[in-house]
N, C-alpha and C. Protein backbone atom coordinates (compact mmCIF):
# COMPACT_ATOMS: atom_id res chain seq x y z
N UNK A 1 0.68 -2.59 -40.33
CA UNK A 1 -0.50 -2.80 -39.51
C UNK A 1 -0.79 -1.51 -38.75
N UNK A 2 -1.83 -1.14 -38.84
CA UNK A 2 -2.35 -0.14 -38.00
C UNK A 2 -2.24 0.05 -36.61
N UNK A 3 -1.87 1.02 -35.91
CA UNK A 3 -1.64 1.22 -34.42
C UNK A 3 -2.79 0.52 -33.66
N UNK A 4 -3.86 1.19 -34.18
CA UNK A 4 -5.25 0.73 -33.36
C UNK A 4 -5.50 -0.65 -33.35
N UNK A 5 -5.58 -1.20 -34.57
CA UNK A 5 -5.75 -2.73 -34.66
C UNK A 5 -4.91 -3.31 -34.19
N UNK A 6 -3.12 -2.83 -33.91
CA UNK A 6 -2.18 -3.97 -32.89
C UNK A 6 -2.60 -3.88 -31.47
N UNK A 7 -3.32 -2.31 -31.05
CA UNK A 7 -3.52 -2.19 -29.79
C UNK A 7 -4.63 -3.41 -29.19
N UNK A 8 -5.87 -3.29 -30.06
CA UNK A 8 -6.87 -4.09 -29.73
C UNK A 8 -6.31 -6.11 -29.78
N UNK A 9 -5.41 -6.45 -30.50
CA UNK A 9 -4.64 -7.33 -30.67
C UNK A 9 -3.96 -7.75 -29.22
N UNK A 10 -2.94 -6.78 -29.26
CA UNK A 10 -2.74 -6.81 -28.03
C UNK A 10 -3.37 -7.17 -26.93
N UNK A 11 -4.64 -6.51 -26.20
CA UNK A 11 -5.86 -6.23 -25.29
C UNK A 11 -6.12 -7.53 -25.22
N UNK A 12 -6.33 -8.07 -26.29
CA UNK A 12 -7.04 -10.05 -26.71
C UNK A 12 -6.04 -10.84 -25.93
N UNK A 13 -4.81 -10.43 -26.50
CA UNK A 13 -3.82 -11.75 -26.35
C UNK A 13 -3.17 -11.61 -24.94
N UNK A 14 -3.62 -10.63 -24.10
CA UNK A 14 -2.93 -10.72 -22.57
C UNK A 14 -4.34 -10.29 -21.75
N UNK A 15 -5.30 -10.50 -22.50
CA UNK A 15 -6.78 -11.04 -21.34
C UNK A 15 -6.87 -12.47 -21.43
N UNK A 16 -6.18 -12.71 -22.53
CA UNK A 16 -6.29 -14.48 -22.23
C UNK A 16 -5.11 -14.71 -21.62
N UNK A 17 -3.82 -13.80 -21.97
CA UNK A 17 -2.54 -14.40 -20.81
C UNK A 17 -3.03 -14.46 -19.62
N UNK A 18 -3.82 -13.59 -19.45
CA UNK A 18 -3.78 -12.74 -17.72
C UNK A 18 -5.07 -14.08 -17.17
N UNK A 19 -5.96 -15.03 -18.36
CA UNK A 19 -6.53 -15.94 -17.73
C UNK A 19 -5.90 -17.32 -17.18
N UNK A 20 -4.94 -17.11 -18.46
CA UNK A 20 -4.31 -18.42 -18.55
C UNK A 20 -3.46 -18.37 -17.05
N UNK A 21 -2.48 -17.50 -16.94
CA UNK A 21 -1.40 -17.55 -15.81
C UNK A 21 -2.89 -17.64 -14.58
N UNK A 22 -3.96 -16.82 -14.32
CA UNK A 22 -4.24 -16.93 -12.94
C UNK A 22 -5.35 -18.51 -12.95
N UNK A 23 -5.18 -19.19 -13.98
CA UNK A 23 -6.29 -20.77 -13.68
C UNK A 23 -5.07 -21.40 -13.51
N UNK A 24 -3.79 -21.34 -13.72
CA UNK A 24 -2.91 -22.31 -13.87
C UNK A 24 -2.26 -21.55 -12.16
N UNK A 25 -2.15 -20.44 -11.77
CA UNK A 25 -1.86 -20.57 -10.71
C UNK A 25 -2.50 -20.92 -9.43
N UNK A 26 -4.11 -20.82 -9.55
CA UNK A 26 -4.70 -21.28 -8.83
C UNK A 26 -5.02 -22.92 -8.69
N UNK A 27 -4.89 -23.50 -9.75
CA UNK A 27 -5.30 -24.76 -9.68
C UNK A 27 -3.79 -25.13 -9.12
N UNK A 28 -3.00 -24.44 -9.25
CA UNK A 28 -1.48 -25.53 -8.55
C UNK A 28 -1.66 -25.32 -7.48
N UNK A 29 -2.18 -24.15 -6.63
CA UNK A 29 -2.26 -23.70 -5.22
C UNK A 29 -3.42 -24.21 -4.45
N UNK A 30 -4.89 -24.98 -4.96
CA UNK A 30 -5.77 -25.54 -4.54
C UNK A 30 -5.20 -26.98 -4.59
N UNK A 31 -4.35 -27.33 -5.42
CA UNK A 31 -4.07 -28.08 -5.13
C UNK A 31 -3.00 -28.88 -4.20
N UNK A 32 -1.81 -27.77 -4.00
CA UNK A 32 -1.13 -27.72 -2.40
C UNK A 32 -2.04 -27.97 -1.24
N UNK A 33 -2.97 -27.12 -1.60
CA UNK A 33 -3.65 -26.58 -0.40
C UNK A 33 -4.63 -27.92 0.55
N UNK A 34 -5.29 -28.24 -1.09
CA UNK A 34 -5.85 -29.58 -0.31
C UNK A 34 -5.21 -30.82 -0.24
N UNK A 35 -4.10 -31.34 -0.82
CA UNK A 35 -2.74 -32.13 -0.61
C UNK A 35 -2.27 -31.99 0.76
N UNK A 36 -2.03 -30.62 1.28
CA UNK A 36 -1.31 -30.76 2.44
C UNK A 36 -2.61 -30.61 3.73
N UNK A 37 -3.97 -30.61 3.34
CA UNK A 37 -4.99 -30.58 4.35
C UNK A 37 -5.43 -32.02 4.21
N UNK A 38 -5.33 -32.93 3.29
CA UNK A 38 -5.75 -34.26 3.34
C UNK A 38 -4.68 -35.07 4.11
N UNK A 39 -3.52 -34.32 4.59
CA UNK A 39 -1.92 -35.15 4.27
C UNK A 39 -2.40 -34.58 6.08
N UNK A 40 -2.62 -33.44 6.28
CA UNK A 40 -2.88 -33.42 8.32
C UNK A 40 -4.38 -34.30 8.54
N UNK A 41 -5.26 -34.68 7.83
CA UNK A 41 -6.50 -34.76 8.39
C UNK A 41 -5.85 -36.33 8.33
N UNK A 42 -4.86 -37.23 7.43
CA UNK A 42 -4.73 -38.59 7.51
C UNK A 42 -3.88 -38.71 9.21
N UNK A 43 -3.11 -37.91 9.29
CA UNK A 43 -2.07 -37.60 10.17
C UNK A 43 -2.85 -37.69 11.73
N UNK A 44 -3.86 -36.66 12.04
CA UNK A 44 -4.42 -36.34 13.24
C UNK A 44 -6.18 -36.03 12.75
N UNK A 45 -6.75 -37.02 12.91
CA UNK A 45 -8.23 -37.46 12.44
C UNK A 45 -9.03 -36.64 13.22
N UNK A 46 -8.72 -36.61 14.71
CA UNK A 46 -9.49 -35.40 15.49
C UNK A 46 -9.59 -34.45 15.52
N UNK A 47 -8.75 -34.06 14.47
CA UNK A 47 -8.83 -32.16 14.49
C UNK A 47 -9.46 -32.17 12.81
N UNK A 48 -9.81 -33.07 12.38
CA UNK A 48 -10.11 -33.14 10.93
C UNK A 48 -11.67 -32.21 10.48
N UNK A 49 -12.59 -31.42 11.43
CA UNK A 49 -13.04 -30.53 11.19
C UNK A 49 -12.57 -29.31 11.24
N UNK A 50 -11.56 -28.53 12.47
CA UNK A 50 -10.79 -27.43 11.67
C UNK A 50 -10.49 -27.58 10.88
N UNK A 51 -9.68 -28.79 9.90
CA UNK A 51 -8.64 -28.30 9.40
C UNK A 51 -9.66 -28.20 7.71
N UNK A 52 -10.64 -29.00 8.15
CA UNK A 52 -11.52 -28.40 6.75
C UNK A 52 -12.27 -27.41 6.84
N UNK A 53 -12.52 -26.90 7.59
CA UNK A 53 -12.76 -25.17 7.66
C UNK A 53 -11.64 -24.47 7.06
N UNK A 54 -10.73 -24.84 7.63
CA UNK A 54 -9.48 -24.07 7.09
C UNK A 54 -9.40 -23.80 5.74
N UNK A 55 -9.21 -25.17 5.28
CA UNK A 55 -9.53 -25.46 3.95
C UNK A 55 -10.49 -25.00 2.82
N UNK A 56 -11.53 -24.85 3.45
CA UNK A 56 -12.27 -24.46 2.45
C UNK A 56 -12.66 -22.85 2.44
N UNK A 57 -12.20 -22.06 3.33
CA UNK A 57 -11.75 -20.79 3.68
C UNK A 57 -10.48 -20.80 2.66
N UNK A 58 -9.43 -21.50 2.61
CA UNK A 58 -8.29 -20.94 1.82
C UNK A 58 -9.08 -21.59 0.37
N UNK A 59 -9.22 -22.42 -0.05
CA UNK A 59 -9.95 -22.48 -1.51
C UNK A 59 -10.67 -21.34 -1.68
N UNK A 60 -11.53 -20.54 -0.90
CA UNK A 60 -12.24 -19.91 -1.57
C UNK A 60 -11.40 -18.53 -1.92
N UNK A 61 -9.79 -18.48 -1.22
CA UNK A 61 -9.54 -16.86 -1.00
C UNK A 61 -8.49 -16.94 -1.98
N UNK A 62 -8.39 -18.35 -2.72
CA UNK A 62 -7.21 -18.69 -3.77
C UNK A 62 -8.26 -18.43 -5.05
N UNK A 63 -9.46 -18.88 -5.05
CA UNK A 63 -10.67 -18.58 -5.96
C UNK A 63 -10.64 -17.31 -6.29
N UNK A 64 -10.93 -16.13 -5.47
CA UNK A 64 -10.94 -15.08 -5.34
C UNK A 64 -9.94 -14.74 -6.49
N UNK A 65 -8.99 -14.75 -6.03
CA UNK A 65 -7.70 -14.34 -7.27
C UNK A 65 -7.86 -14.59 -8.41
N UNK A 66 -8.33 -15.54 -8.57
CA UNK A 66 -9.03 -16.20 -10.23
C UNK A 66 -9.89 -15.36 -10.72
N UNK A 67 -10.42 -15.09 -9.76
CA UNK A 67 -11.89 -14.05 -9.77
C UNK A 67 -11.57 -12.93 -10.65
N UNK A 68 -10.53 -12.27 -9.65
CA UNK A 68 -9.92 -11.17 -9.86
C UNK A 68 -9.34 -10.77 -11.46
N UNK A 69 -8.48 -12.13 -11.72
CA UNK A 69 -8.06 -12.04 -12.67
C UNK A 69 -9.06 -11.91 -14.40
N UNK A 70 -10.30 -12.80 -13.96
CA UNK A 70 -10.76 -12.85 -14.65
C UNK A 70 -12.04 -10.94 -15.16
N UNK A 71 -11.95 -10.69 -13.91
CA UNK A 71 -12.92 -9.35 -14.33
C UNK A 71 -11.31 -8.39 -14.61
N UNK A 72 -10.42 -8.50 -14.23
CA UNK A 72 -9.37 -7.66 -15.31
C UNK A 72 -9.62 -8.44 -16.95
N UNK A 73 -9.65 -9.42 -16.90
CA UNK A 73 -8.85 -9.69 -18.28
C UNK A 73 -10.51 -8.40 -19.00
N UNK A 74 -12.04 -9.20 -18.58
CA UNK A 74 -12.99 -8.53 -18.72
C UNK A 74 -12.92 -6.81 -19.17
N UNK A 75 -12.71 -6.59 -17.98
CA UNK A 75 -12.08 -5.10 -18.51
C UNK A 75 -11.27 -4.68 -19.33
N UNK A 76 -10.41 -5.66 -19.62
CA UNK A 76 -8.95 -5.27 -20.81
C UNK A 76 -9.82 -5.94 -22.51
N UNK A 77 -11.12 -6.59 -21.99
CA UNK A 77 -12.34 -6.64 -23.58
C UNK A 77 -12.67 -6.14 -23.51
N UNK A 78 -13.66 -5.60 -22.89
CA UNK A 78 -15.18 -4.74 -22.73
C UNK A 78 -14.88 -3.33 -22.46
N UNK A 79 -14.24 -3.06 -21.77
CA UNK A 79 -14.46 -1.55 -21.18
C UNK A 79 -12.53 -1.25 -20.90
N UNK A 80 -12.03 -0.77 -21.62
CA UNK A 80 -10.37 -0.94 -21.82
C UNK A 80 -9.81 0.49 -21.36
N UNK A 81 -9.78 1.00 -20.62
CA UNK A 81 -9.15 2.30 -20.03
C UNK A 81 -8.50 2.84 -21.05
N UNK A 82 -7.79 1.92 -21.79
CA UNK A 82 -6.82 2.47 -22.66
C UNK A 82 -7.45 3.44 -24.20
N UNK A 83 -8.52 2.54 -24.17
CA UNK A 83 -9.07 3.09 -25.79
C UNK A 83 -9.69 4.89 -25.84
N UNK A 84 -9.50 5.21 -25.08
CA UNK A 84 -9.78 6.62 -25.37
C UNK A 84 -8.63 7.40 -25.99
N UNK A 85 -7.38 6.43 -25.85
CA UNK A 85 -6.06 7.50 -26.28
C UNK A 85 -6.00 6.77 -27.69
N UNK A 86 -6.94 5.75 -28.01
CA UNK A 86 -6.83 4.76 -29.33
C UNK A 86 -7.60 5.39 -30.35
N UNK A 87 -9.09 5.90 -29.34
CA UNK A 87 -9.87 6.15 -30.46
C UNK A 87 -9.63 7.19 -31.80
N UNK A 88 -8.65 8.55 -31.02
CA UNK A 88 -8.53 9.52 -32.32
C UNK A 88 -8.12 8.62 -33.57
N UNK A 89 -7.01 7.58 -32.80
CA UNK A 89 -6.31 6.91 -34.53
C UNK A 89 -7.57 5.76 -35.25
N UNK A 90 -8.35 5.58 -34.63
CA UNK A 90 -9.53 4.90 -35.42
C UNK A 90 -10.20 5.79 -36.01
N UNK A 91 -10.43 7.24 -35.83
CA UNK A 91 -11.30 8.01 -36.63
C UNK A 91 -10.46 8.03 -38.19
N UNK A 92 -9.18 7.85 -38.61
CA UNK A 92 -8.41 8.05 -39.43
C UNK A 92 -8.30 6.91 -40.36
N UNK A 93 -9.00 5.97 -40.06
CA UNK A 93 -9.29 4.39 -40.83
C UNK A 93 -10.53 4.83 -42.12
């Protein structure tokens, strides 16, 4: 198999790792998150508007990371830092 074609292989199969690990870590952590904010708002009912501010401030900064992950994997398709040291061995195909 050709260098270039395992490289681009590669690039595929850990932009989808790099999706897979950050939806699976965020959905376990939104879901702590609002588990243990439903688990104080049953607890103490009067403070049950901070604590959903809180809440939906940390959902969005656990989102974020997802975010993140997802314009890397983006970059490791579309626009790959790496392929400039790839391209000489594609001229040789």
């Amino acid at each position: 198999m050709n260098t270039a074609v395992l490289f681009y292989i590669v690039s595929v199969v850990m932009a989808g790792l790099t999706i897979m690990v950050a939806a699976v870590g965020a959905a376990t952590a939104q879901g702590k998150a609002a588990s243990a904010a439903f688990d104080a708002m049953a607890r103490q009912p009067e403070i049950q508007s901070g604590i959903s501010g809180s809440l939906i401030l940390s959902l969005a900064l656990i989102e974020s990371l997802a975010i993140y992950a997802l314009a890397i994997s983006l970059v490791l398709l579309f626009a790959n830092p790496f392929s400039p040291i790839i391209q000489p061995l594609l001229t040789g195909l």
